[in-house]
N, C-alpha and C. Protein backbone atom coordinates (compact mmCIF):
# COMPACT_ATOMS: atom_id res chain seq x y z
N UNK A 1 16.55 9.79 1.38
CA UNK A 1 15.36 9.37 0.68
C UNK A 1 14.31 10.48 0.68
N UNK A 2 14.71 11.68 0.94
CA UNK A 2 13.95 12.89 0.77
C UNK A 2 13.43 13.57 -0.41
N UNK A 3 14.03 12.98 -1.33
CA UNK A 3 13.94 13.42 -2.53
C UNK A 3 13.52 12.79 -3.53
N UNK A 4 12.27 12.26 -4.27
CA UNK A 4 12.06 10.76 -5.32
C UNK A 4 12.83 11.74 -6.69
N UNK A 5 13.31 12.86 -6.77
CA UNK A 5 13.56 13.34 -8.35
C UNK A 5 14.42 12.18 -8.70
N UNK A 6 15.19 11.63 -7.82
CA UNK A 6 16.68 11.13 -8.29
C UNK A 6 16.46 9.98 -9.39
N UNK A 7 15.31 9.55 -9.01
CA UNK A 7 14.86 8.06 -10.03
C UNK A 7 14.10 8.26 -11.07
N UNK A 8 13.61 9.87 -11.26
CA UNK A 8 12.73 10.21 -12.21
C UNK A 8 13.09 9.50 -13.68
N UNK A 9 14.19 9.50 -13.87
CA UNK A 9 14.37 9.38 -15.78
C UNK A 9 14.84 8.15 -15.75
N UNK A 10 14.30 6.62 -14.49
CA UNK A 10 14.52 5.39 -14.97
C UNK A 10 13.28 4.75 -16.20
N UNK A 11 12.49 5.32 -15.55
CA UNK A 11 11.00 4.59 -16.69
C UNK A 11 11.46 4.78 -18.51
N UNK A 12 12.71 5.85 -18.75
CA UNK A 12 12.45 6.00 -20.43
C UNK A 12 13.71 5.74 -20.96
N UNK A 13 14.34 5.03 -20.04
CA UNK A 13 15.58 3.80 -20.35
C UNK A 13 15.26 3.14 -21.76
N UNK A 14 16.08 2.88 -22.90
CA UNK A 14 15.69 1.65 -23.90
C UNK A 14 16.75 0.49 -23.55
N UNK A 15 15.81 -0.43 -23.56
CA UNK A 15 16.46 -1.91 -23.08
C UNK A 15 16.76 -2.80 -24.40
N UNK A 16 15.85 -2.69 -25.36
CA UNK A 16 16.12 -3.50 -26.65
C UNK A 16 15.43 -2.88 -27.79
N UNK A 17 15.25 -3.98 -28.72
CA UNK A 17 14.08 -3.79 -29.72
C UNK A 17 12.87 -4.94 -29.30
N UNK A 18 12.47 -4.80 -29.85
CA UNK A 18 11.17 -6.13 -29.88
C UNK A 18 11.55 -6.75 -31.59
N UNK A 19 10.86 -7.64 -31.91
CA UNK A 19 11.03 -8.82 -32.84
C UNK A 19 10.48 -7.00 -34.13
N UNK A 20 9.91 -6.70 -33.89
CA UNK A 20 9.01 -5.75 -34.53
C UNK A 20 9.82 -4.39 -34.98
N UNK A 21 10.94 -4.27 -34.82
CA UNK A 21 11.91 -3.25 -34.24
C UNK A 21 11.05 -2.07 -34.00
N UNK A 22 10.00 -2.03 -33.05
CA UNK A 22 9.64 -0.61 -32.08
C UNK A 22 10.76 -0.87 -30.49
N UNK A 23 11.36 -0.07 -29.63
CA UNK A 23 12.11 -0.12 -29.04
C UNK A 23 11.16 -0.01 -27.47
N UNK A 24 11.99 -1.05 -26.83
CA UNK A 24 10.71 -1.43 -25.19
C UNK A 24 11.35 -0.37 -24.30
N UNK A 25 10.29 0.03 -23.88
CA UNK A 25 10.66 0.83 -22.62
C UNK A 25 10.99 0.02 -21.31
N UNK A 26 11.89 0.67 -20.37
CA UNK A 26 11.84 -0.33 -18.96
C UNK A 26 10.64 0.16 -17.95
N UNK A 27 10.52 -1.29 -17.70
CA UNK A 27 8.73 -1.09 -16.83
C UNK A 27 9.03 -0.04 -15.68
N UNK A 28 10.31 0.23 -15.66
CA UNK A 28 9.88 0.60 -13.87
C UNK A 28 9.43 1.71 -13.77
N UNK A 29 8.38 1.98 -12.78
CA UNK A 29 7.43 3.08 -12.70
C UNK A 29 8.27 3.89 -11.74
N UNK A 30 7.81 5.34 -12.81
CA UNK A 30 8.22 6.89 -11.80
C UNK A 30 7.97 6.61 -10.64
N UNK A 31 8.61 7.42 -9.56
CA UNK A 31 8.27 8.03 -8.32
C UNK A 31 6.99 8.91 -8.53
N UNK A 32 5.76 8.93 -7.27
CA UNK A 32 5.22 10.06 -7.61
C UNK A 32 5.62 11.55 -7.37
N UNK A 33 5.05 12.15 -8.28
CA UNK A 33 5.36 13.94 -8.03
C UNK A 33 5.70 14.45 -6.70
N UNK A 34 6.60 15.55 -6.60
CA UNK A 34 6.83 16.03 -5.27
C UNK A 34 8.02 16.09 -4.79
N UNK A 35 8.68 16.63 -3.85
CA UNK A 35 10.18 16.63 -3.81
C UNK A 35 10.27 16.30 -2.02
N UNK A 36 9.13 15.85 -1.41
CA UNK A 36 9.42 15.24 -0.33
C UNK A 36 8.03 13.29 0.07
N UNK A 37 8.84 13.00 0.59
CA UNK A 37 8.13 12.14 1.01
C UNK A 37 7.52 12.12 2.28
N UNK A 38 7.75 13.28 3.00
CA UNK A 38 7.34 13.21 4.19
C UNK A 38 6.31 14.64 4.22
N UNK A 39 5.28 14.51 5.08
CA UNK A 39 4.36 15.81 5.04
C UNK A 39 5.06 16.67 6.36
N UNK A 40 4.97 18.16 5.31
CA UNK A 40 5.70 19.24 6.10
C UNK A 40 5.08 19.73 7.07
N UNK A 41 5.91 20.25 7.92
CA UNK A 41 5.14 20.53 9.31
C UNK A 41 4.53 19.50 9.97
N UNK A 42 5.30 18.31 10.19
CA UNK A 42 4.38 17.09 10.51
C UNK A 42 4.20 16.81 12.10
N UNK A 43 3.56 16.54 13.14
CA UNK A 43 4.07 16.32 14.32
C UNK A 43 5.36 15.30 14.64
N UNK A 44 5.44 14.87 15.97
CA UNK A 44 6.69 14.41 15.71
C UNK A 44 6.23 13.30 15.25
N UNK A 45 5.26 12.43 15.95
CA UNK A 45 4.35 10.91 16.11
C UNK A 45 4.28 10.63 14.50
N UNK A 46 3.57 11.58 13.41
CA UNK A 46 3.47 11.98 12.26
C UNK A 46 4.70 11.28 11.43
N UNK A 47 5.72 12.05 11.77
CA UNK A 47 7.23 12.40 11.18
C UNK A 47 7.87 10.56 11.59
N UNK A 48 7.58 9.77 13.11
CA UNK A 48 7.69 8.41 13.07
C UNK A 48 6.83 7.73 12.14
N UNK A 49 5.91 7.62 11.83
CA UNK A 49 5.11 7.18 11.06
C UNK A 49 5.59 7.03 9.79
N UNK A 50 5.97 7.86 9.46
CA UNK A 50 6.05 8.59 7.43
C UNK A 50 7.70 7.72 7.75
N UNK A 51 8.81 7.93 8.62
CA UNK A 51 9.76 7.53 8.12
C UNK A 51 9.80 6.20 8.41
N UNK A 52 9.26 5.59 9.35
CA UNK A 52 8.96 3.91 9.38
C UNK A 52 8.73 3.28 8.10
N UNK A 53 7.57 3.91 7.60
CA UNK A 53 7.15 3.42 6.07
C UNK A 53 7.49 3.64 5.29
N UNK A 54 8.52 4.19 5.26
CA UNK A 54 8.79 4.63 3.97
C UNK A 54 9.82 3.56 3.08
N UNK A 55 10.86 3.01 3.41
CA UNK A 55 10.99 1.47 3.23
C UNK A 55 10.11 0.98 2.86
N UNK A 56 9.24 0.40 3.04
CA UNK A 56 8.22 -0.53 3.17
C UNK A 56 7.09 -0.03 2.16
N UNK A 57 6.81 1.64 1.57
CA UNK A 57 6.08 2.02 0.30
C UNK A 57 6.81 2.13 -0.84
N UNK A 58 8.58 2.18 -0.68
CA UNK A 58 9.33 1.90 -1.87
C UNK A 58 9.15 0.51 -1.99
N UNK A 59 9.42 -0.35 -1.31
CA UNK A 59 9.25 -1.61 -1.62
C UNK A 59 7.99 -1.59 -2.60
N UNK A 60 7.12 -1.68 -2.20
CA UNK A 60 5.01 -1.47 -2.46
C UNK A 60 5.65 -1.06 -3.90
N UNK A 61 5.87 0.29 -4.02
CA UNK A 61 5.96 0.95 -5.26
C UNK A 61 7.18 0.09 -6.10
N UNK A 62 7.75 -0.93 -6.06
CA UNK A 62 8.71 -1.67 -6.77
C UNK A 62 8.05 -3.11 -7.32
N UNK A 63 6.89 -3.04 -6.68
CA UNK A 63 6.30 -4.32 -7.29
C UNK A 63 6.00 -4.01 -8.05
N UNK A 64 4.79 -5.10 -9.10
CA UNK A 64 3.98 -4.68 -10.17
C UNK A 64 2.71 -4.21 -9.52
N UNK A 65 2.10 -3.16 -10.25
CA UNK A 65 0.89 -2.62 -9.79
C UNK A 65 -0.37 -3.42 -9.17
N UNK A 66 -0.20 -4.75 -10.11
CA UNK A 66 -1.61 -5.82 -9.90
C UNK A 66 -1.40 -6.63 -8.79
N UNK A 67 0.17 -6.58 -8.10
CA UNK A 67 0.59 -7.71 -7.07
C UNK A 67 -0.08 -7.27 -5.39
N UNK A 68 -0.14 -5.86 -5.05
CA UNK A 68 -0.73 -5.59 -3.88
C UNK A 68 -1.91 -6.17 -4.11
N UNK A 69 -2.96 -5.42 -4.72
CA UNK A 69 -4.27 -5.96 -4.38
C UNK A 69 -4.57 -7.05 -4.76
N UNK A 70 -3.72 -7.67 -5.75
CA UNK A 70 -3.63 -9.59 -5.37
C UNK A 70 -3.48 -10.04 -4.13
N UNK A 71 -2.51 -9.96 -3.46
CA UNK A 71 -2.18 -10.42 -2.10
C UNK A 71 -3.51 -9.87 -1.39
N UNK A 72 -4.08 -9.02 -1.31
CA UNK A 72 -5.12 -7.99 -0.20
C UNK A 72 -6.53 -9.18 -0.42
N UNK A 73 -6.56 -9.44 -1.74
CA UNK A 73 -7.96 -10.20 -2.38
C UNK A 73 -7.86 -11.05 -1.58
N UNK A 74 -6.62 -11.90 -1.78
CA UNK A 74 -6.35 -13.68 -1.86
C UNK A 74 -6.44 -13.62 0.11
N UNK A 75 -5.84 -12.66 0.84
CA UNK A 75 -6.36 -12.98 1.79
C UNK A 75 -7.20 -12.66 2.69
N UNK A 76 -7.96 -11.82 2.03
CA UNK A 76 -9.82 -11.75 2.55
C UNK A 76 -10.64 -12.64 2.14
N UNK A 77 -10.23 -13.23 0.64
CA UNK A 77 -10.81 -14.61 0.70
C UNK A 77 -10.25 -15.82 1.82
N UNK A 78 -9.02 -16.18 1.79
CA UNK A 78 -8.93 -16.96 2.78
C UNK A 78 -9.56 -16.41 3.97
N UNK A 79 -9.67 -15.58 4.46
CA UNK A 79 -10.01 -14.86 5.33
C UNK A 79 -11.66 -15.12 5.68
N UNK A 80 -12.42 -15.02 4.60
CA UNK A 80 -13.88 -15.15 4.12
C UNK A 80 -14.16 -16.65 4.31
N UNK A 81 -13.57 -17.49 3.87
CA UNK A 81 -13.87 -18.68 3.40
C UNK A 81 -13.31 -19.74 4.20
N UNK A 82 -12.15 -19.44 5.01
CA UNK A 82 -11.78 -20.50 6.21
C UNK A 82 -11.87 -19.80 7.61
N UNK A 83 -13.10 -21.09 8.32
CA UNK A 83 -13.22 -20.92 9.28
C UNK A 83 -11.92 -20.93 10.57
N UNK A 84 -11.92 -20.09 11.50
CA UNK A 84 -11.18 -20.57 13.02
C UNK A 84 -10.36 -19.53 12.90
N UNK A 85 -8.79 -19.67 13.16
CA UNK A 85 -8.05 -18.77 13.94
C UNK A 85 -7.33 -18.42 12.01
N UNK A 86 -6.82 -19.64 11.43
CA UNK A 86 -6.54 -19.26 10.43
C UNK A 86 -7.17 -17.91 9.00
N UNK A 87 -8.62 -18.33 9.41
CA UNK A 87 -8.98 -17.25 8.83
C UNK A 87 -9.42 -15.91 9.39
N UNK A 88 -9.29 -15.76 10.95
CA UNK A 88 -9.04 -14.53 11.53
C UNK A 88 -7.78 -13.76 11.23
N UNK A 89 -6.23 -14.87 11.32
CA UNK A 89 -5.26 -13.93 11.06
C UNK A 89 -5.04 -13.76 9.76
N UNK A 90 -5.88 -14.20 8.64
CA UNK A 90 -5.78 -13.62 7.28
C UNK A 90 -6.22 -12.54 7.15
N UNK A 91 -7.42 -12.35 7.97
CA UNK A 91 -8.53 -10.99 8.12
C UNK A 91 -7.81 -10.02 8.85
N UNK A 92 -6.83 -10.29 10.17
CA UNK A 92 -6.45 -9.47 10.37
C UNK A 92 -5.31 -8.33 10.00
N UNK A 93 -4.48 -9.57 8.71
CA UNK A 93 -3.48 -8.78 8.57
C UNK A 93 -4.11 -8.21 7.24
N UNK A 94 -5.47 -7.99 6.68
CA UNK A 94 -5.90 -7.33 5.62
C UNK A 94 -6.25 -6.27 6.96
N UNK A 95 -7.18 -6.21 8.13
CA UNK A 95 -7.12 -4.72 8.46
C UNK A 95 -5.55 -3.74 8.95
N UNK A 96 -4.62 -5.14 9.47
CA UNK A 96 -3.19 -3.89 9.75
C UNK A 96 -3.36 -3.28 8.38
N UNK A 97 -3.41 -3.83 6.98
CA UNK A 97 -2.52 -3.09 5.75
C UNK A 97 -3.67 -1.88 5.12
N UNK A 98 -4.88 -2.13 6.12
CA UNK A 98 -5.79 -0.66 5.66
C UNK A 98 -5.45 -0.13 7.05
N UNK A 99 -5.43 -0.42 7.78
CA UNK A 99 -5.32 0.67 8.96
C UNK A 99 -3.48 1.67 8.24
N UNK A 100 -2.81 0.50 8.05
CA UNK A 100 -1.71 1.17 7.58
C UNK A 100 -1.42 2.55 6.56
N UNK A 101 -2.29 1.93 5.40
CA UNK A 101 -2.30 2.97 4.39
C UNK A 101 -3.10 4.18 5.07
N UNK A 102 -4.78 3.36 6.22
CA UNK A 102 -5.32 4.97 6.36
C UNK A 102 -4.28 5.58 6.75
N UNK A 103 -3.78 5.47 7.97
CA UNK A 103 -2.57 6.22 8.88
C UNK A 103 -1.88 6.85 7.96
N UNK A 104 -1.43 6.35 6.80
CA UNK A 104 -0.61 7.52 5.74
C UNK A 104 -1.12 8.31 5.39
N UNK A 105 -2.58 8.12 4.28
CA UNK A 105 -3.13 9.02 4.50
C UNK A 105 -4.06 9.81 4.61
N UNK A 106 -3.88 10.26 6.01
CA UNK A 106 -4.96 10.57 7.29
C UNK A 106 -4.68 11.93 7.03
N UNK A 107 -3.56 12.54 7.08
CA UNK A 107 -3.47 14.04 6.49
C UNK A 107 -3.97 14.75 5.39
N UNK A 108 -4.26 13.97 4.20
CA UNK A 108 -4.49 14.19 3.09
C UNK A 108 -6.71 13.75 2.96
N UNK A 109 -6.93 13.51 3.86
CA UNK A 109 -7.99 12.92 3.58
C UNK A 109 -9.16 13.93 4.51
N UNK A 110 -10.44 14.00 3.76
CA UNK A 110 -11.27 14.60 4.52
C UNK A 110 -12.05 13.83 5.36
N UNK A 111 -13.06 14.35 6.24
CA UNK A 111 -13.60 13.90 7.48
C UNK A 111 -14.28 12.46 6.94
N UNK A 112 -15.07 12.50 6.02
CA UNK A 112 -15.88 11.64 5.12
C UNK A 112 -14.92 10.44 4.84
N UNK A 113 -13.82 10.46 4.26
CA UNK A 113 -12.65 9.52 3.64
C UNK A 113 -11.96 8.31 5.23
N UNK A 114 -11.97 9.70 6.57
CA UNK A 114 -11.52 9.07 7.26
C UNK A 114 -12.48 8.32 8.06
N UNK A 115 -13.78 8.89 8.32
CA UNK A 115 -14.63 7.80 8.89
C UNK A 115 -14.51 6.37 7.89
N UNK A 116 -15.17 6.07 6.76
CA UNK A 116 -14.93 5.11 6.12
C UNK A 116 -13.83 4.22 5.78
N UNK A 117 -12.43 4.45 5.89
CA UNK A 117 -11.38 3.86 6.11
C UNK A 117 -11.33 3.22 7.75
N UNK A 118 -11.68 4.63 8.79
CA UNK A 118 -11.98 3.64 10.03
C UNK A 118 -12.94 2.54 10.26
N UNK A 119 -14.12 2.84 9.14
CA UNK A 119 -15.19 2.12 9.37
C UNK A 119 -14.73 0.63 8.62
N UNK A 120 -14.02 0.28 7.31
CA UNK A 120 -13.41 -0.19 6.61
C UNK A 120 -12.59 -1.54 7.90
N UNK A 121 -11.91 -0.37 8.64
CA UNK A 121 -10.57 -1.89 9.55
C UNK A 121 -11.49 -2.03 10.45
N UNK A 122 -12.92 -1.94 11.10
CA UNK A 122 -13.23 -1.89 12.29
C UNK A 122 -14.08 -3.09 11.62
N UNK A 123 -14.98 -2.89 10.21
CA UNK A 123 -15.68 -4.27 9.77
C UNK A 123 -14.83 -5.25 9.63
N UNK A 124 -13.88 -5.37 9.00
CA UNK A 124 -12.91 -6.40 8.94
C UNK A 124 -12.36 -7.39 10.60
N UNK A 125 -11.91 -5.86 10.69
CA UNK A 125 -11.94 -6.98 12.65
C UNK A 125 -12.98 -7.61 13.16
N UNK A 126 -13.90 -6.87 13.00
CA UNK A 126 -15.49 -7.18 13.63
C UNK A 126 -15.34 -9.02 12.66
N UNK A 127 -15.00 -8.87 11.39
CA UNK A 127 -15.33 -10.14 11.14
C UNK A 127 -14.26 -11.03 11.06
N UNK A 128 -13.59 -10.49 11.32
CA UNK A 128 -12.01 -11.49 11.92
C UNK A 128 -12.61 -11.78 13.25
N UNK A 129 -13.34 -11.30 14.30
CA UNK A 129 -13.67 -11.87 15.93
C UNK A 129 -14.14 -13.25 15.25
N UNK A 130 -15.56 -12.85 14.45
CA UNK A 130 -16.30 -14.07 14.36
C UNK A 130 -15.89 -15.08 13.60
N UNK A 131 -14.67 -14.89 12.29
CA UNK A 131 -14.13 -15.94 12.19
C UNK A 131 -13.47 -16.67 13.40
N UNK A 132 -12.71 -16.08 13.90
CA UNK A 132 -12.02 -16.53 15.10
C UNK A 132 -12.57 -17.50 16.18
N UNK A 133 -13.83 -17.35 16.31
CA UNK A 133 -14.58 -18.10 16.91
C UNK A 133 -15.63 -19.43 16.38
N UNK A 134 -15.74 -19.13 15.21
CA UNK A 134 -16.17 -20.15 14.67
C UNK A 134 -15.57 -21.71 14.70
């Protein structure tokens, strides 16, 4: 899985016509640019990280674009809006999936990007405690 070229030329597949005869493309979106998925020279801790997830961002990248931050919305609202333990662990599993992405990427990001992503999972917990207690 070192390599995304291999899937490059699925997106310009023709699947049919339309009623219209213009010919549909298949939805599935490119890989992004680059010929590794893992950042070079990485430590080792780094190098666990990147290959843990990496499953788990092909998956991400196989959905439809609008379905992550659907799921992310729907449960910071639950999260927001129901009191007690239920709406702490909605809150909390919206900060694992930003702490997650920061951790990816933390290499790529400047000092500015990474305070605010930390600052980002630390409000969320902060207000996952006080749901929790409510």
């Amino acid at each position: 899985m070192t390599s995304p070229q291999a899937g490059r030329g699925q997106g310009t597949q023709q699947r049919g016509n339309k009623p219209g005869g213009a010919p549909r493309a298949n939805r599935a979106r490119p890989l992004p640019r680059g010929n590794s998925f893992y950042t070079p020279g990485a430590s080792d801790s780094r190098r666990r990280i990147e290959r843990s997830s990496a499953r788990a961002l092909v998956l991400l990248h196989q959905q439809p674009v609008w379905l992550p931050p659907v799921i992310v919305a729907v449960l910071l609202v639950v999260g927001l809006a129901v009191p007690g333990w239920l709406g702490a662990v909605a809150l909390i599993l919206v900060a694992a999936f930003l702490g997650w992405l920061a951790a990816l990427s933390w290499p790529r990001t400047d000092r500015g990007g990474r305070l605010l992503r930390l600052a980002a999972v630390a409000g969320v917990l902060v207000v996952a405690i006080i749901q929790a207690t409510r």
